[in-house]
Protein backbone atom coordinates (compact mmCIF):
# COMPACT_ATOMS: atom_id res chain seq x y z
CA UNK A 1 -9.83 2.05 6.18
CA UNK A 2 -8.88 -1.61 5.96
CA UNK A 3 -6.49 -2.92 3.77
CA UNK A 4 -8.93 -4.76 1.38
CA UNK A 5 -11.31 -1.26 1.15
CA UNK A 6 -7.94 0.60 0.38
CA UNK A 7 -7.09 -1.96 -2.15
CA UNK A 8 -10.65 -1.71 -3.92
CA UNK A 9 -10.53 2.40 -3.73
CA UNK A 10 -7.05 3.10 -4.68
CA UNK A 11 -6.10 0.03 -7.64
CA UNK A 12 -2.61 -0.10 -9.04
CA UNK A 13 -2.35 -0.90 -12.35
CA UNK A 14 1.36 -1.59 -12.69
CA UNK A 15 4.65 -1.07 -11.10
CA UNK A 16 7.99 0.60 -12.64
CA UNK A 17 11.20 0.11 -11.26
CA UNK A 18 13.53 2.94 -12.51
CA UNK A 19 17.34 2.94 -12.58
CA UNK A 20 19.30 5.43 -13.27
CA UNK A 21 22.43 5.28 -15.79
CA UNK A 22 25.56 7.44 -17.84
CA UNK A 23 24.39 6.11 -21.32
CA UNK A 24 20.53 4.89 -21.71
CA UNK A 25 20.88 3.38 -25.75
CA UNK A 26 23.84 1.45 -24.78
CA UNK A 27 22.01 0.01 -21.24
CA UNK A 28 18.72 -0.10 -23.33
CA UNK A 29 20.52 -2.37 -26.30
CA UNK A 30 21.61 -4.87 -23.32
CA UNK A 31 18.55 -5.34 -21.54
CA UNK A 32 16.89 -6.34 -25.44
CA UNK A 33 19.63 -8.11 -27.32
CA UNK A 34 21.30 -10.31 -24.09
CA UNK A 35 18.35 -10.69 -21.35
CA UNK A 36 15.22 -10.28 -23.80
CA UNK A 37 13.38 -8.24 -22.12
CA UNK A 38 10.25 -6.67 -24.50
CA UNK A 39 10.98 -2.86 -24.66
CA UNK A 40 7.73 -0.86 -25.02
CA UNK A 41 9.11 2.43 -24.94
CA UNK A 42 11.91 4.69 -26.00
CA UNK A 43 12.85 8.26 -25.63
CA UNK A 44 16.52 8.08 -25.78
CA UNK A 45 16.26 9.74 -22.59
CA UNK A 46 13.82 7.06 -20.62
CA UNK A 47 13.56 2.99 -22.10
CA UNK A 48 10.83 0.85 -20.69
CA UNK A 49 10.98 -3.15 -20.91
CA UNK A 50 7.99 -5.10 -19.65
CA UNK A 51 9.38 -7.85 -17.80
CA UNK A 52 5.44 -9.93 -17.02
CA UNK A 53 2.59 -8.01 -17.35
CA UNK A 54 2.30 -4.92 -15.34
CA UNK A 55 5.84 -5.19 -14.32
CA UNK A 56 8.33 -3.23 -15.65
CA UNK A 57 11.89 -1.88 -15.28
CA UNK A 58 12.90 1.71 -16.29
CA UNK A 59 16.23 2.89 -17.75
CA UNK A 60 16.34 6.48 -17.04
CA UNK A 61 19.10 8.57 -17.93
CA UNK A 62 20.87 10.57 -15.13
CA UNK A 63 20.77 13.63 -17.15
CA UNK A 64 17.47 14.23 -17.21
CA UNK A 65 15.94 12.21 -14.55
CA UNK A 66 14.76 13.44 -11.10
CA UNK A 67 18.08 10.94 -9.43
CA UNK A 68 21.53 10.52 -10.39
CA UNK A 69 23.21 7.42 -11.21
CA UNK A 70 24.59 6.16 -7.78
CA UNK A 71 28.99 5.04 -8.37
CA UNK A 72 29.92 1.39 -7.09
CA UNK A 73 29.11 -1.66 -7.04
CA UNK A 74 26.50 -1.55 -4.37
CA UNK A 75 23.42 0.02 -6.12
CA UNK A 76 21.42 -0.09 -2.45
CA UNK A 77 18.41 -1.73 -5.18
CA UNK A 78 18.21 -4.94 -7.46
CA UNK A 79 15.49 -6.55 -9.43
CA UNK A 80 14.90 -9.78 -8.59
CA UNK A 81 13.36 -12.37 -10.97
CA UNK A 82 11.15 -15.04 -9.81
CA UNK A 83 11.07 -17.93 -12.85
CA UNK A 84 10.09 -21.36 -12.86
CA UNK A 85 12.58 -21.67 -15.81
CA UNK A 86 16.00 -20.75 -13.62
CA UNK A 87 17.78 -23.40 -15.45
CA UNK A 88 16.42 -22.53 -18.96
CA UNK A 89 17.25 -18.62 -17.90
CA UNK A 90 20.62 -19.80 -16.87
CA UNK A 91 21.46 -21.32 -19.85
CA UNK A 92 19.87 -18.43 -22.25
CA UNK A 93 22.68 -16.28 -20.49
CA UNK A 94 25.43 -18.34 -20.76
CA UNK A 95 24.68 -18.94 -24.23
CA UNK A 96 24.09 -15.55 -24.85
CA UNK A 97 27.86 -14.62 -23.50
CA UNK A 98 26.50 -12.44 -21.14
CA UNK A 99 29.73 -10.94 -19.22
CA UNK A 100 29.44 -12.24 -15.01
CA UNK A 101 27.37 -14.86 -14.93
CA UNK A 102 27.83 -17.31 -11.93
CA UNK A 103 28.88 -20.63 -13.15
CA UNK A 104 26.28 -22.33 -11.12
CA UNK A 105 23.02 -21.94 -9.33
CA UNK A 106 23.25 -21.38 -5.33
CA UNK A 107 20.91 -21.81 -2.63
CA UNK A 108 19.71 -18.42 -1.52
CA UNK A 109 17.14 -17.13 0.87
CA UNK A 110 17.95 -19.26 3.82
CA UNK A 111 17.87 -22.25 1.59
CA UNK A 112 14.47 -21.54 0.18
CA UNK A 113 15.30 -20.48 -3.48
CA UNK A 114 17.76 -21.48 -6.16
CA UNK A 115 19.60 -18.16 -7.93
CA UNK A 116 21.97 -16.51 -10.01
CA UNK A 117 23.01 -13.46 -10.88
CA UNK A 118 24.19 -10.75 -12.85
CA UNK A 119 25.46 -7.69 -13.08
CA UNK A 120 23.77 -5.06 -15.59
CA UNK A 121 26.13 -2.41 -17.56
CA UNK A 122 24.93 0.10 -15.26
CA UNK A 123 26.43 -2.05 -12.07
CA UNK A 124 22.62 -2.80 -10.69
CA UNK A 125 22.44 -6.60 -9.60
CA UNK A 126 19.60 -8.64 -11.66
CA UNK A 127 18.98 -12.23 -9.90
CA UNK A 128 17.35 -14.70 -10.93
CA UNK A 129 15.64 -17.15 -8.64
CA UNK A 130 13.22 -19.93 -8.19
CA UNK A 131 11.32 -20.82 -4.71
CA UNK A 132 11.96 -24.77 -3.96
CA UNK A 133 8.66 -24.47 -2.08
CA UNK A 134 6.84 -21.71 -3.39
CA UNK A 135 4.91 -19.40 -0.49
CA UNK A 136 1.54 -19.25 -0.30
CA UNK A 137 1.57 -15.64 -0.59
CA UNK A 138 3.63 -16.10 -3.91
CA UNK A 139 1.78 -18.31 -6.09
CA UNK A 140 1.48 -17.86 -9.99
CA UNK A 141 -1.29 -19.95 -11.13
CA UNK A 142 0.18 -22.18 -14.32
């Protein structure tokens, strides 16, 4: 089966990244009051924020979950935030007081993106970034 007859038989209508953590509320209350990311669902246990449409990120406690919170500071996973508004984003979180932001924006991906980023409560990486010539595979119409 090709790619574009899997595609049209087998349609994904979302993606959910889940990360694991020690305390969900306190995680949960981060990810609404400093990033401002919409939650649209809470079981104590489990909090979903919609970061775009169809794209979310899970907070899912390690008490309940099917994985365990992993210990360090390398989580082996980030989410990674493509934004035309870097500097707007940048500023929000500086603003904001949120702990570990980098002073500045860097040059990342072999000099193809600017980024930041952050560290959640949790220890998983969030970074920011924004192409300086956008990929044709990456587009977002305006």
């Amino acid at each position: 089966m090709s790619v574009t007859a899997l595609r049209a038989a087998c349609r994904v209508d979302g993606v959910i990244t889940l990360f694991y953590y020690a305390d969900v509320p306190a995680t949960a209350r981060w990810y609404e009051q400093a990033i401002g990311f919409e939650k649209v669902l809470d079981y104590g246990w489990l909090a979903i924020f919609r970061i775009i449409d169809h794209a979310y990120l899970g907070l899912v406690s390690g008490e309940v979950g099917s994985q365990q919170p992993i210990a360090g500071a390398n989580k082996g996973a980030m989410v990674t935030i493509a934004t035309r508004d870097l500097e707007r984003w940048h500023r929000h979180l500086v603003d904001t007081g949120v702990a570990g932001v980098e002073s500045h924006l860097q040059r990342g991906c072999e000099g193809d993106t600017l980024e930041f980023k952050i560290r959640d409560p949790g220890g998983y990486t969030l970074e920011f970034f924004q192409w300086l010539e956008t990929p044709p595979g990456m587009r977002v119409e305006d």
